[in-house]
C-alpha atoms as a PDB file:
ATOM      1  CA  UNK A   1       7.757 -16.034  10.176  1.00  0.00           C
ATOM      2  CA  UNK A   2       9.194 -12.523   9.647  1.00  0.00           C
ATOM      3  CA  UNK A   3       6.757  -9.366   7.938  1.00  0.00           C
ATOM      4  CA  UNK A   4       8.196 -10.140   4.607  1.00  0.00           C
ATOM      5  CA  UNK A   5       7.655 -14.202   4.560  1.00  0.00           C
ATOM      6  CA  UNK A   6       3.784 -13.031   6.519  1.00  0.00           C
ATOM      7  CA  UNK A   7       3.635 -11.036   3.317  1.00  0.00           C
ATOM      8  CA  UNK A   8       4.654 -13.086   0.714  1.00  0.00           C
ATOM      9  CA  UNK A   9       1.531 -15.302   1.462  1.00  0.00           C
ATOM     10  CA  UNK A  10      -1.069 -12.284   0.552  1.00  0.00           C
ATOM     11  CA  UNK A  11      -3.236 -14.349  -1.710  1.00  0.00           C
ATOM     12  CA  UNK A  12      -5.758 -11.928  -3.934  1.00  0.00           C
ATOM     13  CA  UNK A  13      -9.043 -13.241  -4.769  1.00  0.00           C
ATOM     14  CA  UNK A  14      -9.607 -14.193  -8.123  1.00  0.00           C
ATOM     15  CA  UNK A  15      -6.456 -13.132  -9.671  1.00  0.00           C
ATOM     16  CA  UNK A  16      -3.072 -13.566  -9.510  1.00  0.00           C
ATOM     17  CA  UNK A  17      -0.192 -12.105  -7.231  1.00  0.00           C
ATOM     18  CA  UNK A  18       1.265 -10.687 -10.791  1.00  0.00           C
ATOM     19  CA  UNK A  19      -1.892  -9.460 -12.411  1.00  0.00           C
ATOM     20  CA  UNK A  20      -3.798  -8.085  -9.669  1.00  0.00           C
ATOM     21  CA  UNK A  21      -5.156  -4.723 -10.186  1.00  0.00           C
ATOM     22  CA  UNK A  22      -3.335  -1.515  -7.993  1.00  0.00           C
ATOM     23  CA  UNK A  23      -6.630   0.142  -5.933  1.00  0.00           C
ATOM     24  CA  UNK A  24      -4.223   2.828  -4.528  1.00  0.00           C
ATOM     25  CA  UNK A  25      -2.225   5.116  -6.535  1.00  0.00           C
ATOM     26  CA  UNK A  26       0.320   7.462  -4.305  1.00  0.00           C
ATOM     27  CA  UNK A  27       1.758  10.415  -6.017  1.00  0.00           C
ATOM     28  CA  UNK A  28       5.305  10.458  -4.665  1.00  0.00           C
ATOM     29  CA  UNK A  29       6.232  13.578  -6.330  1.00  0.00           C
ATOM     30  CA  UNK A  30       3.688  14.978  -3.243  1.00  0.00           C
ATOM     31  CA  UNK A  31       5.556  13.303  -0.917  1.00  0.00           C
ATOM     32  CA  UNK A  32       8.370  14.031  -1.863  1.00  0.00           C
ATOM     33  CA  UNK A  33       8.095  18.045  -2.546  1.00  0.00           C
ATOM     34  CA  UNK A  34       5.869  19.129   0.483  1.00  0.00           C
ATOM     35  CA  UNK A  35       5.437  16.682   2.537  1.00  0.00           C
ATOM     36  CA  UNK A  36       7.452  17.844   5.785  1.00  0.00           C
ATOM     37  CA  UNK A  37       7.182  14.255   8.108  1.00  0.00           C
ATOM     38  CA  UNK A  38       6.541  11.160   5.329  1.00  0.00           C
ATOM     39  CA  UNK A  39       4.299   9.628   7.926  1.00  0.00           C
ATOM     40  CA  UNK A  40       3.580   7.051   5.889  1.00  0.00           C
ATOM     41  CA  UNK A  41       6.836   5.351   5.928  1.00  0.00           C
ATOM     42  CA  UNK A  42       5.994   4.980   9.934  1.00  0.00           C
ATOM     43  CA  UNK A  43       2.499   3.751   9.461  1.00  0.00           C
ATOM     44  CA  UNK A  44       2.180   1.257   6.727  1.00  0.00           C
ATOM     45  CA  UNK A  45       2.147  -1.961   8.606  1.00  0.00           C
ATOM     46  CA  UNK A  46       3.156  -3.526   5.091  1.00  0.00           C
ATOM     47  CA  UNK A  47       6.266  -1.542   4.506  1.00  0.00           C
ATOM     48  CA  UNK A  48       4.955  -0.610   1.415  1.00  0.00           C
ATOM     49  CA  UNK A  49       6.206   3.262   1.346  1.00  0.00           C
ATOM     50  CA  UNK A  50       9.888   3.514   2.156  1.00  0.00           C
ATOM     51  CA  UNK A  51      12.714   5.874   2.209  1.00  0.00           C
ATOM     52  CA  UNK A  52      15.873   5.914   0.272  1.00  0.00           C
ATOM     53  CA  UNK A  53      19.629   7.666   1.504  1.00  0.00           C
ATOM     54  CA  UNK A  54      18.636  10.411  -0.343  1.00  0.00           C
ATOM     55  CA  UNK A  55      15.555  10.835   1.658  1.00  0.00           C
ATOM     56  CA  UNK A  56      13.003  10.059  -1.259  1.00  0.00           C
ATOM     57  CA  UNK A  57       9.733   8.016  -0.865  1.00  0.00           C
ATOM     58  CA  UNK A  58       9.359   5.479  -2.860  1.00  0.00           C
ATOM     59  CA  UNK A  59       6.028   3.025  -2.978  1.00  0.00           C
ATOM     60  CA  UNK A  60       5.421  -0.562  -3.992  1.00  0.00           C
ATOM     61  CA  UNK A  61       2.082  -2.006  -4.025  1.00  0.00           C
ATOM     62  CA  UNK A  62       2.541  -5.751  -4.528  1.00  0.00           C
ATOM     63  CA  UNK A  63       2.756  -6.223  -0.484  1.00  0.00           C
ATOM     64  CA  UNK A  64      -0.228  -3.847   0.332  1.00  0.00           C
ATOM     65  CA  UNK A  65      -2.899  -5.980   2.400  1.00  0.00           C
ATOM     66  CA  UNK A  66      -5.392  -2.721   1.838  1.00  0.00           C
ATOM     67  CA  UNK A  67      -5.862  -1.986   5.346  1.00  0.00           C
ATOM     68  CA  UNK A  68      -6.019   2.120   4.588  1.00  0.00           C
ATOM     69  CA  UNK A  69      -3.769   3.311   7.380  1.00  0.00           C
ATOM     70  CA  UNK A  70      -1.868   5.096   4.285  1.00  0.00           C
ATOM     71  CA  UNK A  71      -5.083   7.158   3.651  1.00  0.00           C
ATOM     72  CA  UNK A  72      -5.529   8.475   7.123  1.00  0.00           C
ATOM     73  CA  UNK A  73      -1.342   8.686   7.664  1.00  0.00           C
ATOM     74  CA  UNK A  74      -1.296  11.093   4.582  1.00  0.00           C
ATOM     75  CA  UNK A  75      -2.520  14.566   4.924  1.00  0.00           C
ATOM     76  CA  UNK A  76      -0.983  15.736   1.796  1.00  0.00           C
ATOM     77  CA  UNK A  77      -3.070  14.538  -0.552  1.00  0.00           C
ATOM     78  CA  UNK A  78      -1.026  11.875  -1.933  1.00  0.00           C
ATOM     79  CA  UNK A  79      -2.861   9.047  -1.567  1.00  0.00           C
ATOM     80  CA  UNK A  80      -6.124   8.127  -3.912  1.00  0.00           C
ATOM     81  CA  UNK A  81      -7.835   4.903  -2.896  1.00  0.00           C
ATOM     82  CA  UNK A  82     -10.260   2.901  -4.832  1.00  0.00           C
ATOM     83  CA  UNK A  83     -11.776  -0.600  -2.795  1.00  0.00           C
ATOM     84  CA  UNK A  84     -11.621  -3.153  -5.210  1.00  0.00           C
ATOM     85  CA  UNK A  85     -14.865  -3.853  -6.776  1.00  0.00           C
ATOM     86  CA  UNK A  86     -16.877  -6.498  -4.569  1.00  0.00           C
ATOM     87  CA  UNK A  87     -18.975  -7.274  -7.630  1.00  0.00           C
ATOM     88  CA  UNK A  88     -16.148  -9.006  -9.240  1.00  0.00           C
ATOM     89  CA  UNK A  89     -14.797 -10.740  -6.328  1.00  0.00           C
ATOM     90  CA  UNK A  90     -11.453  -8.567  -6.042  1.00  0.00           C
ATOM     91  CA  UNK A  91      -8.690  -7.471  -3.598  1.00  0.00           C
ATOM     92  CA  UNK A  92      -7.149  -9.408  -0.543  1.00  0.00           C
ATOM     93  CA  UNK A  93      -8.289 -12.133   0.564  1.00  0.00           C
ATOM     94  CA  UNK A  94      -8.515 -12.483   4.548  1.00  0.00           C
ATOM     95  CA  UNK A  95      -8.409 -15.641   6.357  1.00  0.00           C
ATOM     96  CA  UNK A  96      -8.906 -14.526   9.655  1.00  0.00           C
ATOM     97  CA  UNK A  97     -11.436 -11.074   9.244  1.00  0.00           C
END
């Protein structure tokens, strides 16, 4: 299977694919003012930040498996994180960890 089929089968506990809540929110504006090397475009395993012709980051959360490489690729300050609540059973569901 290639990343994007592997990632297509991120299951989310307890909700759906469509509704499930965003626990990361990424101000691109940051990224895309000050940020001088985008390092999260090279780190996300999950391709979830790219970059367009025009050299803008964009993000997309629906692929994130919420491994936090993002948090500790971005020294800008772009990146706010918030773990799913346990509580109510939330966030990605790992078959193998």
């Amino acid at each position: 299977m290639t990343i994007a089929e592997r990632l297509g089968t991120v299951s989310y506990r307890n909700q759906g694919r469509n509704d499930a809540s965003a626990h990361i929110h990424v101000d691109t504006d940051i990224c895309n003012s000050r940020c001088p090397h985008k390092g999260t475009t090279y780190m996300c395993p999950a391709n979830c930040y790219t970059v367009d012709a025009e050299g803008l980051v964009h993000f997309q959360v629906e692929d994130c498996i919420e491994c936090g490489t993002c948090m500790y690729a971005c020294d800008q300050g772009a990146v706010t994180w918030k773990y799913p609540d346990p509580e109510q059973g939330l966030g990605v569901t790992w078959n193998l960890g």
